[in-house]
C-alpha atoms as a PDB file:
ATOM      1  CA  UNK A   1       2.427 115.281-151.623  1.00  0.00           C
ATOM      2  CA  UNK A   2      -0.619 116.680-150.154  1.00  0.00           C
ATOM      3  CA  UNK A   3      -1.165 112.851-148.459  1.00  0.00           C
ATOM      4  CA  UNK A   4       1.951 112.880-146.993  1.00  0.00           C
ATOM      5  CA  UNK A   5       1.711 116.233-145.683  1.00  0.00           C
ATOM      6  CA  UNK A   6      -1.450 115.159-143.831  1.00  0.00           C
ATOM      7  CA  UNK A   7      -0.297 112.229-142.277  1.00  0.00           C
ATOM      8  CA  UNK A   8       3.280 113.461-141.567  1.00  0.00           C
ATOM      9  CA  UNK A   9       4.436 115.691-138.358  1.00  0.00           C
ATOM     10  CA  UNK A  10       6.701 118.175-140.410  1.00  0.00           C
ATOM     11  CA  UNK A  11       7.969 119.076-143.845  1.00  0.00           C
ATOM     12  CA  UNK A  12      10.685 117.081-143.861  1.00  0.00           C
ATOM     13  CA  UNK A  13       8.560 113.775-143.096  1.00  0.00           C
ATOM     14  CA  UNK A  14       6.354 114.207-146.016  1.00  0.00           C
ATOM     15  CA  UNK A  15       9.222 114.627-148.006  1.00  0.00           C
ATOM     16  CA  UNK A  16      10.708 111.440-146.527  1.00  0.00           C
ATOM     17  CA  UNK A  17       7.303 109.677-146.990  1.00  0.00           C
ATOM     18  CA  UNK A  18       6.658 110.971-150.561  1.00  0.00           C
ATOM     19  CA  UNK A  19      10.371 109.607-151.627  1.00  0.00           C
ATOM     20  CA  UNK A  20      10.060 105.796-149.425  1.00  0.00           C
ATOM     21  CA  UNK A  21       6.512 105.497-151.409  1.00  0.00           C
ATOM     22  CA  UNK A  22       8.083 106.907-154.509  1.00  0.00           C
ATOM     23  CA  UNK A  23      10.433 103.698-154.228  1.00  0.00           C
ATOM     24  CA  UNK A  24       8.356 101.285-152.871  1.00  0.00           C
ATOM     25  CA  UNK A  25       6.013 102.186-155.661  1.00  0.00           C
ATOM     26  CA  UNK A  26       9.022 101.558-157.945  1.00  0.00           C
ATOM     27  CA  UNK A  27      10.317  98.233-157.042  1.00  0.00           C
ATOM     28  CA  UNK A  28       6.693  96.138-156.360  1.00  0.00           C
ATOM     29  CA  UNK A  29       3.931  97.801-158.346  1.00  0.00           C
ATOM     30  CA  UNK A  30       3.284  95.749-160.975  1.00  0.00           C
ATOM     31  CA  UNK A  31       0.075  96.720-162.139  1.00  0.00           C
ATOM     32  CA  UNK A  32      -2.068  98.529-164.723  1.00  0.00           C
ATOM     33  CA  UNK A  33      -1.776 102.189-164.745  1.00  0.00           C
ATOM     34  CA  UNK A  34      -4.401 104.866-163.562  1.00  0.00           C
ATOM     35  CA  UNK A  35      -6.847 104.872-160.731  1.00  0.00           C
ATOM     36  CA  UNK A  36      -5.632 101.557-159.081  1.00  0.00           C
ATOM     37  CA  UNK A  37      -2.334 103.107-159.083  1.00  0.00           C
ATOM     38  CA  UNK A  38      -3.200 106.438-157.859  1.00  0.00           C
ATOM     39  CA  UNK A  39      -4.950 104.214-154.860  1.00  0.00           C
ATOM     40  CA  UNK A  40      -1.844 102.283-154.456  1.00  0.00           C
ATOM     41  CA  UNK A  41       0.524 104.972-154.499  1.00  0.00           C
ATOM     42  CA  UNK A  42      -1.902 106.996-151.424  1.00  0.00           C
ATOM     43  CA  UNK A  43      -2.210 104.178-149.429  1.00  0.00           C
ATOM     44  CA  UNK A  44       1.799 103.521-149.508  1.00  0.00           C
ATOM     45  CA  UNK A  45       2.368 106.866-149.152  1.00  0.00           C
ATOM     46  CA  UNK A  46       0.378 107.204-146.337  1.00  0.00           C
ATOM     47  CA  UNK A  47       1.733 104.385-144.437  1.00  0.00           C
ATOM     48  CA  UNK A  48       5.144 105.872-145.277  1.00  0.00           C
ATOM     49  CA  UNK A  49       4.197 108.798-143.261  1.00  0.00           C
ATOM     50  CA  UNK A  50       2.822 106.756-140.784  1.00  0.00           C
ATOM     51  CA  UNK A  51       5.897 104.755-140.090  1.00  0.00           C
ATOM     52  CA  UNK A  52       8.017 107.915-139.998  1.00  0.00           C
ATOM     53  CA  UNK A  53       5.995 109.582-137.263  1.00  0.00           C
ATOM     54  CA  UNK A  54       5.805 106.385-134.862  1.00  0.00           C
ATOM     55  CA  UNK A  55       9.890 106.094-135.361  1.00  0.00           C
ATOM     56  CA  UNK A  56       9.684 109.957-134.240  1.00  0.00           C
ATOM     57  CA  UNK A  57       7.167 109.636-131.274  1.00  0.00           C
ATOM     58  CA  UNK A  58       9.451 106.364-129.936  1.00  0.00           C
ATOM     59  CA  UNK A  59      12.556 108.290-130.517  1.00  0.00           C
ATOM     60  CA  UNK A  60      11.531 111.355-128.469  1.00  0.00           C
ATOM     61  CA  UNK A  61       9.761 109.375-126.171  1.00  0.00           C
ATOM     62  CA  UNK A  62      13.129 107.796-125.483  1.00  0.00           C
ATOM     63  CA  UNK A  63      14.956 111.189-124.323  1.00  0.00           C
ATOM     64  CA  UNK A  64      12.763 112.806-122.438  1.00  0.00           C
ATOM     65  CA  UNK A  65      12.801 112.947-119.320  1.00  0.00           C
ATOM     66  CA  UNK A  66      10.576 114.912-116.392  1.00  0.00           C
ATOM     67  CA  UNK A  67      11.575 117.573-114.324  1.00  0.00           C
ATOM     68  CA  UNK A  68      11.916 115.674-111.365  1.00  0.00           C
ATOM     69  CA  UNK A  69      14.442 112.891-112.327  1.00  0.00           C
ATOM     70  CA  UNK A  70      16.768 116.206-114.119  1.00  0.00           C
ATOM     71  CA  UNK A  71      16.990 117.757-110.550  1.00  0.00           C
ATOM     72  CA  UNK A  72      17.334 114.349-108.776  1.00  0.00           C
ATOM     73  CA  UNK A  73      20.270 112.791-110.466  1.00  0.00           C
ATOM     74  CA  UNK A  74      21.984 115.167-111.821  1.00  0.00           C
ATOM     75  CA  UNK A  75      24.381 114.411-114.841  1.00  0.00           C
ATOM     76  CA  UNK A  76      23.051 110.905-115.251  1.00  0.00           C
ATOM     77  CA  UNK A  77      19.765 112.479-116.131  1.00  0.00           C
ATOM     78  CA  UNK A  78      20.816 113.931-118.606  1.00  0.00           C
ATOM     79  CA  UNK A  79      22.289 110.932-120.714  1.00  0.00           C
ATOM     80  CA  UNK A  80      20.204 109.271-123.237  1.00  0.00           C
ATOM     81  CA  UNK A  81      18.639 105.720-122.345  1.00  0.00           C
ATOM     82  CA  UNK A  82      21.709 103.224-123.010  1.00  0.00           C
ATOM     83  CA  UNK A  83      19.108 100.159-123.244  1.00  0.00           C
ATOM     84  CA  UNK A  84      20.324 100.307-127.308  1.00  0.00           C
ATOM     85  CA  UNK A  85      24.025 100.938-127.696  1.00  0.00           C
ATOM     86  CA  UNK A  86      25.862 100.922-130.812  1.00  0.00           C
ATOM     87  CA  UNK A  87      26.815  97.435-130.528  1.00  0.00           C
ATOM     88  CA  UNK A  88      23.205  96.403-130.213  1.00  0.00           C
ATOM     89  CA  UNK A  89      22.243  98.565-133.284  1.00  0.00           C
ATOM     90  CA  UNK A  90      25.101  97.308-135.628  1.00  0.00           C
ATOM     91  CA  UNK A  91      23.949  93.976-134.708  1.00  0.00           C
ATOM     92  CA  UNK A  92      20.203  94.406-135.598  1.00  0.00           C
ATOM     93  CA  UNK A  93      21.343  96.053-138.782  1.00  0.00           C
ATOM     94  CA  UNK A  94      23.393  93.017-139.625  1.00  0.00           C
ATOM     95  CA  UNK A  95      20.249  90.539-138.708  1.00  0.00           C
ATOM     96  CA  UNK A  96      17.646  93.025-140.769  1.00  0.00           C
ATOM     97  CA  UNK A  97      20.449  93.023-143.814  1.00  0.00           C
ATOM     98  CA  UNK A  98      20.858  89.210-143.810  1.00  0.00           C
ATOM     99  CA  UNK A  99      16.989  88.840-143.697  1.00  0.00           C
ATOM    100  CA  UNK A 100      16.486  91.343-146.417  1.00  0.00           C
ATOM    101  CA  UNK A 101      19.133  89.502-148.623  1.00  0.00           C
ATOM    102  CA  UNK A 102      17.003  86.486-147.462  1.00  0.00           C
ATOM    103  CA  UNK A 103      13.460  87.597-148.854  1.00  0.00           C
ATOM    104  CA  UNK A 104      14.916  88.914-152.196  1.00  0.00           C
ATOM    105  CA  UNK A 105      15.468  85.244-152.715  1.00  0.00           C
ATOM    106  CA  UNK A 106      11.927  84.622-152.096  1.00  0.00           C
ATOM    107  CA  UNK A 107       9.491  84.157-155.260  1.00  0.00           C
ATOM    108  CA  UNK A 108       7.985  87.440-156.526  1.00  0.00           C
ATOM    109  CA  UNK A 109       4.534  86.981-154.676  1.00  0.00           C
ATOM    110  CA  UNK A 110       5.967  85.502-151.601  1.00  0.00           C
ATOM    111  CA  UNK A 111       8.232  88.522-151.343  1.00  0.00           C
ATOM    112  CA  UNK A 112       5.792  90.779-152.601  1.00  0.00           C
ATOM    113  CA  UNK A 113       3.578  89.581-149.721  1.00  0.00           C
ATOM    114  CA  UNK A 114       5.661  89.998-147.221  1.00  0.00           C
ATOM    115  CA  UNK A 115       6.956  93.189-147.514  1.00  0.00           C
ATOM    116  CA  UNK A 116       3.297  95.103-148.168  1.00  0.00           C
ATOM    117  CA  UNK A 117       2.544  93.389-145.093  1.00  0.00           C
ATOM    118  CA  UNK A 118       5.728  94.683-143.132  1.00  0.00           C
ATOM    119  CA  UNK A 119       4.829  97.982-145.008  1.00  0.00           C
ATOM    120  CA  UNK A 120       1.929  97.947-142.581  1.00  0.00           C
ATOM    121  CA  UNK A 121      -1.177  96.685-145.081  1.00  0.00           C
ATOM    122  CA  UNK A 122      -3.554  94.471-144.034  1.00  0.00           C
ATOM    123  CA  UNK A 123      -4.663  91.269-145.818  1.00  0.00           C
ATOM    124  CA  UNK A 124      -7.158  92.910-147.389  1.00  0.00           C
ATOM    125  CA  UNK A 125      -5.381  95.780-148.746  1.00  0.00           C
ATOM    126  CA  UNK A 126      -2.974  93.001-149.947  1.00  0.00           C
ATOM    127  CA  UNK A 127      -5.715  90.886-151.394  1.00  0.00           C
ATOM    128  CA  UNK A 128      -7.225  94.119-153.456  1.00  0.00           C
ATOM    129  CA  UNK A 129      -4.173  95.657-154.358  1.00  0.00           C
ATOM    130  CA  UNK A 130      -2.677  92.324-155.975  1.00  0.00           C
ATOM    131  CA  UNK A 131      -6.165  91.072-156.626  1.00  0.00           C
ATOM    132  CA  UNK A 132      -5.477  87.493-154.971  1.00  0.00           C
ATOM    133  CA  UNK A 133      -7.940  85.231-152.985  1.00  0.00           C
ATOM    134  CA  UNK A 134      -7.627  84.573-149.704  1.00  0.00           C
ATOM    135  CA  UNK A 135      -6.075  80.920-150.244  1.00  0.00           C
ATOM    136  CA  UNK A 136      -3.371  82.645-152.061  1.00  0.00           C
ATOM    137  CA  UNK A 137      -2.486  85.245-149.778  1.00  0.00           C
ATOM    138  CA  UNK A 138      -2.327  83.145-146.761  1.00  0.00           C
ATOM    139  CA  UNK A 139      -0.310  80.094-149.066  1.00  0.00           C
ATOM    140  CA  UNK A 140       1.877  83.424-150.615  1.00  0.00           C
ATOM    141  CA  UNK A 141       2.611  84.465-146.655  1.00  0.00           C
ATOM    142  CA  UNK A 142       3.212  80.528-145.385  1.00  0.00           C
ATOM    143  CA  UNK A 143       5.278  79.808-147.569  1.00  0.00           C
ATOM    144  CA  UNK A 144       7.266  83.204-147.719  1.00  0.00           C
ATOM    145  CA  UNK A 145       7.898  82.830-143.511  1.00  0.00           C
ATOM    146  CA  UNK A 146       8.550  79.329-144.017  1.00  0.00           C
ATOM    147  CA  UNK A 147      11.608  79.860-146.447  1.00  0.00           C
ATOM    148  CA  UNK A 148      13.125  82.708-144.711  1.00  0.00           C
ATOM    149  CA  UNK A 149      13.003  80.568-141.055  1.00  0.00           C
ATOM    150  CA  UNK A 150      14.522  77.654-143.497  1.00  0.00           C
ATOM    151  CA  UNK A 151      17.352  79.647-144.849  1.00  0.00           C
ATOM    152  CA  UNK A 152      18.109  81.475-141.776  1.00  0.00           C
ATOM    153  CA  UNK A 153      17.973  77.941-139.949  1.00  0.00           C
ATOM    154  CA  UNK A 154      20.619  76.365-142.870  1.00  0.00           C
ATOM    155  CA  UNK A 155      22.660  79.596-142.579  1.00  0.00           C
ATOM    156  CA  UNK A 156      22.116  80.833-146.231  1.00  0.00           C
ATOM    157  CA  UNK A 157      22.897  84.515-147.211  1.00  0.00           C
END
């Protein structure tokens, strides 16, 4: 908790962060017990809180708005940015869902792979967490991206 605290804006995020490591940790560690998952759980947990706090920087970025445009346009000023309506959003949910359903087809290292690298780890991190070599990583990732484009190009979900 006290990771997620330190990396997190407010309370709420580190409790958010502590919970999406919690189940992250959950569902793909696979490892031996003790230090190495003490390390693995921190550096999750921190990228958790990470994540959280760029999703809150873009989405107050996105409403405000300087003094100057509030006086000069009245009403419309005050109306959120419309660049992402709900139509737009229901349709990237649908895309991220059908990809999602996609990689949990995906072998356990491929998707395993993938998603600590969406989780925001770099190859290394992925190569000493799983304790791979490079060759496997890299194949792991290939061959992952190259499924997922395949399905996605056949339809499959």
């Amino acid at each position: 908790m006290r990771q997620a605290r330190y990396h997190s804006r407010r309370h709420d995020d580190a409790d958010e962060a502590l919970s999406d490591a919690c189940v992250q940790f959950l569902r793909f560690y696979d490892g031996a017990a003790g230090e190495y998952a003490l390390r693995w759980m921190m550096l999750v947990t921190k990228r958790c809180a990470w994540a959280i706090r760029r999703k809150a920087v873009a989405r107050e970025s996105r409403y405000r708005m300087s003094a100057r445009e509030r006086e000069g346009e009245g009403l419309e000023a005050i109306i959120p940015d419309d660049r992402i309506g709900p139509a737009e959003l229901v349709e990237r949910a649908e895309e991220t869902a059908k990809v999602l359903a996609l990689v949990e087809r995906l072998k356990p290292d491929e998707r395993t792979a993938l998603i600590l690298l969406g989780l925001g780890c770099t190859y290394e991190e992925i190569r000493e967490l799983r304790g791979w070599s490079k060759s496997k990583l890299h194949r792991c990732l290939t061959e992952g991206r190259a499924r997922v484009r395949q399905l996605l190009e056949r339809g499959d979900s």
